[in-house]
PDB file of N, CA and C in Angstrom:
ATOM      1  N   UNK A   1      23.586 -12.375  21.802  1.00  0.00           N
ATOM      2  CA  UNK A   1      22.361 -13.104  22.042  1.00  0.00           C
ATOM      3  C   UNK A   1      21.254 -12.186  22.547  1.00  0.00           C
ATOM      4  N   UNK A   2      21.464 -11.009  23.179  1.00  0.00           N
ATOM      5  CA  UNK A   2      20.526 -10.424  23.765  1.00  0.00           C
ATOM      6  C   UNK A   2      19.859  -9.239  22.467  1.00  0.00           C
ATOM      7  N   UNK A   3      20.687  -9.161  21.701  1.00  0.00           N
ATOM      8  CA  UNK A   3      20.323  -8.705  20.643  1.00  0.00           C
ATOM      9  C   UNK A   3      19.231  -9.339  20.045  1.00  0.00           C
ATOM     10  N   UNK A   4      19.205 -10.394  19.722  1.00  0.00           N
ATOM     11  CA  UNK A   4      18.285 -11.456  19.119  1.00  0.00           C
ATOM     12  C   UNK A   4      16.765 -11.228  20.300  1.00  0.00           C
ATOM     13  N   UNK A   5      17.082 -10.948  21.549  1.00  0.00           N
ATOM     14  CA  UNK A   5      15.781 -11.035  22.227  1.00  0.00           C
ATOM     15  C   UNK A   5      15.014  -9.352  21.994  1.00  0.00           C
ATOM     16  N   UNK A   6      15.477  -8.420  21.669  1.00  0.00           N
ATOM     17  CA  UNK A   6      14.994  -7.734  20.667  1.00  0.00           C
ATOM     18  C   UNK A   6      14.530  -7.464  19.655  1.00  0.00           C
ATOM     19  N   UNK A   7      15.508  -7.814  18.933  1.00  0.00           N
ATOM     20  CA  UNK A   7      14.915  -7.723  17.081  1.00  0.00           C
ATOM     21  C   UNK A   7      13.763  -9.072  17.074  1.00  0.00           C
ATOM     22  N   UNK A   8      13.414  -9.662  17.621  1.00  0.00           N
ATOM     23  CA  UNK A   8      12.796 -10.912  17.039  1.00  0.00           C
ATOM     24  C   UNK A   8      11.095 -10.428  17.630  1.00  0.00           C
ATOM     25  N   UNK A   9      10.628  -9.927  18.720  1.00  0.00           N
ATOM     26  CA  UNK A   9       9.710  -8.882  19.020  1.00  0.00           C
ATOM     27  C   UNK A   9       9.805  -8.436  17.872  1.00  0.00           C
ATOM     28  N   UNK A  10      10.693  -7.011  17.680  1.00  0.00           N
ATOM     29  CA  UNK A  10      10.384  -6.051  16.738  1.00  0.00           C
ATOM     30  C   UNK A  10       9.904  -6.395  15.526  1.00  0.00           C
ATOM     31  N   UNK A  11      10.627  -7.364  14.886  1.00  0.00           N
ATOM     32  CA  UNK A  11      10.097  -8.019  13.643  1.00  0.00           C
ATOM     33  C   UNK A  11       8.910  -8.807  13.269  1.00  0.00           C
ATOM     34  N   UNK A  12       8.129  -9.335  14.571  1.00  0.00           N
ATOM     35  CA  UNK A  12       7.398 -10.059  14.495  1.00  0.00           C
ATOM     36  C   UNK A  12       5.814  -8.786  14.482  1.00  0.00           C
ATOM     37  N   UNK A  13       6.339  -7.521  15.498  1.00  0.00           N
ATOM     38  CA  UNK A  13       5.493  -6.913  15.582  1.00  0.00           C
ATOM     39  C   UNK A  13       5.457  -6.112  14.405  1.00  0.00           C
ATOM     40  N   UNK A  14       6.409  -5.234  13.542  1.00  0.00           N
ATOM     41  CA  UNK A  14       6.315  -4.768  12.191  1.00  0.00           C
ATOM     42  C   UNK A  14       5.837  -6.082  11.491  1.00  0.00           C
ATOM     43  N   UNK A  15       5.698  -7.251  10.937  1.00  0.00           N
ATOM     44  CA  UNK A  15       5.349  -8.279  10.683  1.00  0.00           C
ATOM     45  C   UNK A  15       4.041  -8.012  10.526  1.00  0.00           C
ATOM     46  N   UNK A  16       3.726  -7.987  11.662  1.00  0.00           N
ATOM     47  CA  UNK A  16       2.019  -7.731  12.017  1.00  0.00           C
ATOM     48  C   UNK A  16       1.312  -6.729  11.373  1.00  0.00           C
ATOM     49  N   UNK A  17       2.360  -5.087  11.709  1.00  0.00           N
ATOM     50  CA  UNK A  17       1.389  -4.003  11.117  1.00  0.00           C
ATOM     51  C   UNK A  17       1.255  -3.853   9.568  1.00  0.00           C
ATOM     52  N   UNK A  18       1.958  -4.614   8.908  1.00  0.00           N
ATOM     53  CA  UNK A  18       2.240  -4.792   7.543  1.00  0.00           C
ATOM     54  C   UNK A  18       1.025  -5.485   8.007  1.00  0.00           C
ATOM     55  N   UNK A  19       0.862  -6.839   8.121  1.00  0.00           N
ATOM     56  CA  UNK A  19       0.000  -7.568   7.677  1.00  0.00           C
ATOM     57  C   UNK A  19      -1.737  -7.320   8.164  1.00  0.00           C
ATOM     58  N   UNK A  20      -1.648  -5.970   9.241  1.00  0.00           N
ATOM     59  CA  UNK A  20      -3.081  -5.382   9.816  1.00  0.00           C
ATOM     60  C   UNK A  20      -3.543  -4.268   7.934  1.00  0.00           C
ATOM     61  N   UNK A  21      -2.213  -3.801   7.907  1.00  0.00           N
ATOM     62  CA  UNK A  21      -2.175  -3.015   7.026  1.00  0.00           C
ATOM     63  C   UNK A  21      -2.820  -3.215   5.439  1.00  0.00           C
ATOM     64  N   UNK A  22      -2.166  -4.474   5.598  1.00  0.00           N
ATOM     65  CA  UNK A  22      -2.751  -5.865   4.021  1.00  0.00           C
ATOM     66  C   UNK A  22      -4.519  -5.739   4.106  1.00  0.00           C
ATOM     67  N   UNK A  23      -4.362  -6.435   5.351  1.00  0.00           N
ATOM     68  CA  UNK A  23      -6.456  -6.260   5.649  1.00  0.00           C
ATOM     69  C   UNK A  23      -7.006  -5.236   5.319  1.00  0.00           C
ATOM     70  N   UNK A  24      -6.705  -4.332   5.935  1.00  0.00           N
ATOM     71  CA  UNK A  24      -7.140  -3.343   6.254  1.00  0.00           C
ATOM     72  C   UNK A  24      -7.540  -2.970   4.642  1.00  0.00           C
ATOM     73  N   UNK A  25      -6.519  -2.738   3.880  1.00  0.00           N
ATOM     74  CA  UNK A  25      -6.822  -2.060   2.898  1.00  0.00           C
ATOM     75  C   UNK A  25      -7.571  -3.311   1.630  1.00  0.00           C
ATOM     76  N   UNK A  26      -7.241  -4.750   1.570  1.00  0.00           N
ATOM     77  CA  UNK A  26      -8.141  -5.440   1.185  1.00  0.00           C
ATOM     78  C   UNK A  26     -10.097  -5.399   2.102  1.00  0.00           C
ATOM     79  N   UNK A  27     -10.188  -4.872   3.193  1.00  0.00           N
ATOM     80  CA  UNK A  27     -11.587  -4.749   3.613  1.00  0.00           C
ATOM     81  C   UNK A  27     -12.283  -3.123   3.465  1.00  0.00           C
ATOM     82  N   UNK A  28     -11.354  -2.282   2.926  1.00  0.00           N
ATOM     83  CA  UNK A  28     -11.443  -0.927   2.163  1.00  0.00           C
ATOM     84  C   UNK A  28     -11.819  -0.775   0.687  1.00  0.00           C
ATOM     85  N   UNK A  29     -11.515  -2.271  -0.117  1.00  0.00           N
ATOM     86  CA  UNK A  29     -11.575  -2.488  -1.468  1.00  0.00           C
ATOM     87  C   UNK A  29     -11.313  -1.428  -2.179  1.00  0.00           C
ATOM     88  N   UNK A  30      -9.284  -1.583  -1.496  1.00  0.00           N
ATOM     89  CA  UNK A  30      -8.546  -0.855  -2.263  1.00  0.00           C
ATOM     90  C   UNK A  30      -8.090  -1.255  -3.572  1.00  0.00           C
ATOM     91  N   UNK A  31      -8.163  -2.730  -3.614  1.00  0.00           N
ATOM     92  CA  UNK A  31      -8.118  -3.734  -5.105  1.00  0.00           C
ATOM     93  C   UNK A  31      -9.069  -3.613  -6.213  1.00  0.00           C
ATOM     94  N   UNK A  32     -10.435  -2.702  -6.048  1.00  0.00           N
ATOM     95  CA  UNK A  32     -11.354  -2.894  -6.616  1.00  0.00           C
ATOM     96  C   UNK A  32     -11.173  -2.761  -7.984  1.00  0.00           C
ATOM     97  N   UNK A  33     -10.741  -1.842  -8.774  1.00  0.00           N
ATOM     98  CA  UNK A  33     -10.843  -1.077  -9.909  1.00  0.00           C
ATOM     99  C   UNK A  33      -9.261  -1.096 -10.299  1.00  0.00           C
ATOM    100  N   UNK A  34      -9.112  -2.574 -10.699  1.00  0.00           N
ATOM    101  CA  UNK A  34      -7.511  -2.063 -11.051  1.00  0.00           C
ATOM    102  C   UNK A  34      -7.569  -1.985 -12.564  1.00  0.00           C
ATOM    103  N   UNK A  35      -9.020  -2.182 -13.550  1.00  0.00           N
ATOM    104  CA  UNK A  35      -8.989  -2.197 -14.889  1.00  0.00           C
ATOM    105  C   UNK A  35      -8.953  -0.614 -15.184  1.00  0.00           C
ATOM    106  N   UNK A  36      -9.576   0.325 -14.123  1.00  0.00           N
ATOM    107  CA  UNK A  36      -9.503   1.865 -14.107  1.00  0.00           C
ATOM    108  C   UNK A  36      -8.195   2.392 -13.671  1.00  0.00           C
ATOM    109  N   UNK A  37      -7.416   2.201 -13.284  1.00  0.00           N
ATOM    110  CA  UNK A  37      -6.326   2.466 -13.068  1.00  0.00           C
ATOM    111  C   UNK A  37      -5.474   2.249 -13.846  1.00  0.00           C
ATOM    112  N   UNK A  38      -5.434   1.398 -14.671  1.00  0.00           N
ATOM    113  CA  UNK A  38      -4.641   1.106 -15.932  1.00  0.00           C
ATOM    114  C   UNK A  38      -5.290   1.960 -16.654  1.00  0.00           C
ATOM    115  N   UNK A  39      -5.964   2.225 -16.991  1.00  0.00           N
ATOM    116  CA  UNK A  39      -6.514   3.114 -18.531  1.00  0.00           C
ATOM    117  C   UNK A  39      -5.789   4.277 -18.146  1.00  0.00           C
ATOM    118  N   UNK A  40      -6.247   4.710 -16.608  1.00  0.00           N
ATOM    119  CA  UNK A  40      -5.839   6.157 -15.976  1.00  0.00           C
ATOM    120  C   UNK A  40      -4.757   6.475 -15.882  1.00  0.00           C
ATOM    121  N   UNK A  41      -3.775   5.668 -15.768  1.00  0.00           N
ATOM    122  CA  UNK A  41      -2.427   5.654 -16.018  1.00  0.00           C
ATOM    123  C   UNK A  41      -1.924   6.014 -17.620  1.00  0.00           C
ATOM    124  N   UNK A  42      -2.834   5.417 -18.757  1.00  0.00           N
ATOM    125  CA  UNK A  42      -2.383   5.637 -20.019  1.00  0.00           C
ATOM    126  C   UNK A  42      -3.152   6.346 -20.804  1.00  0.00           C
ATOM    127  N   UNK A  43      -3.949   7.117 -19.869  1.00  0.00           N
ATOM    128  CA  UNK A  43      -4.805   8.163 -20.730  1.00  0.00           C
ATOM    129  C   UNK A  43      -3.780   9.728 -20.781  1.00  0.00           C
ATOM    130  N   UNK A  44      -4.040  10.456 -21.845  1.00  0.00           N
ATOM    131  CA  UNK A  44      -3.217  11.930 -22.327  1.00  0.00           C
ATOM    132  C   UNK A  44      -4.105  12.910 -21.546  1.00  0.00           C
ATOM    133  N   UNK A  45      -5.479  12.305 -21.002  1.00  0.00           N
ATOM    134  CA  UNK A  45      -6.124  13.902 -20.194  1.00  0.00           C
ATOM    135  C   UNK A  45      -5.638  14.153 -18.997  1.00  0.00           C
ATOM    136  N   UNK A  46      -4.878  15.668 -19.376  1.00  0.00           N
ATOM    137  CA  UNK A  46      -4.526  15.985 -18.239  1.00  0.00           C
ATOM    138  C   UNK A  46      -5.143  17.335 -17.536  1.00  0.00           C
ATOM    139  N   UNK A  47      -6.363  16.931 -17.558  1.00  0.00           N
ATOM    140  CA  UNK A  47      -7.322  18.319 -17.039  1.00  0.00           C
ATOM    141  C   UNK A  47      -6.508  18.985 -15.766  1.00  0.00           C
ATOM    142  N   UNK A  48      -5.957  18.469 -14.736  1.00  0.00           N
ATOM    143  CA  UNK A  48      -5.400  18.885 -13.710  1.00  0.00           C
ATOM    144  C   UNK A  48      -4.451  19.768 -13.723  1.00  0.00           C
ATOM    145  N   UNK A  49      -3.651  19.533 -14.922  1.00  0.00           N
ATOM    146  CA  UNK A  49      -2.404  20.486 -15.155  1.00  0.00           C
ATOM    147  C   UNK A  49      -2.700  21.494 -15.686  1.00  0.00           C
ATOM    148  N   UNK A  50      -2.426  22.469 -14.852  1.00  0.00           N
ATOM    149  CA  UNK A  50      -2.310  24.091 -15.325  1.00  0.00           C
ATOM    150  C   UNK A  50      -1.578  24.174 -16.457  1.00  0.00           C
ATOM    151  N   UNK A  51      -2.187  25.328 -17.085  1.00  0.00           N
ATOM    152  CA  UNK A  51      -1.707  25.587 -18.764  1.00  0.00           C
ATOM    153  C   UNK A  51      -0.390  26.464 -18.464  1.00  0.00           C
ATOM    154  N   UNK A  52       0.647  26.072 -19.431  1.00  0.00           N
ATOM    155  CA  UNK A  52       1.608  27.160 -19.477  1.00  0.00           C
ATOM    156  C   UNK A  52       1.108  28.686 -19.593  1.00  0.00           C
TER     157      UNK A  52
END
């Protein structure tokens, strides 16, 4: 039982930083551009990569 008066804090408080974390990055408008991210994902330019 005293176990339970632990984990139930802990969980509630990770709970939280997940969910500060959610905000946070929805009031960053990390969602913005997810139609650019798909292309960017399936585009062949790979300017970044060094040439053999």
């Amino acid at each position: 039982m005293n176990v339970l008066a632990v984990l139930i804090p802990v969980s509630l408080i990770l709970g939280g930083v997940g969910l500060a974390a959610f905000v946070w990055s929805m009031r960053a408008s990390q969602y913005e551009d997810l139609e650019g991210a798909r292309h960017r994902v399936l585009s062949d330019d790979h300017d970044d990569r060094p040439l053999p």
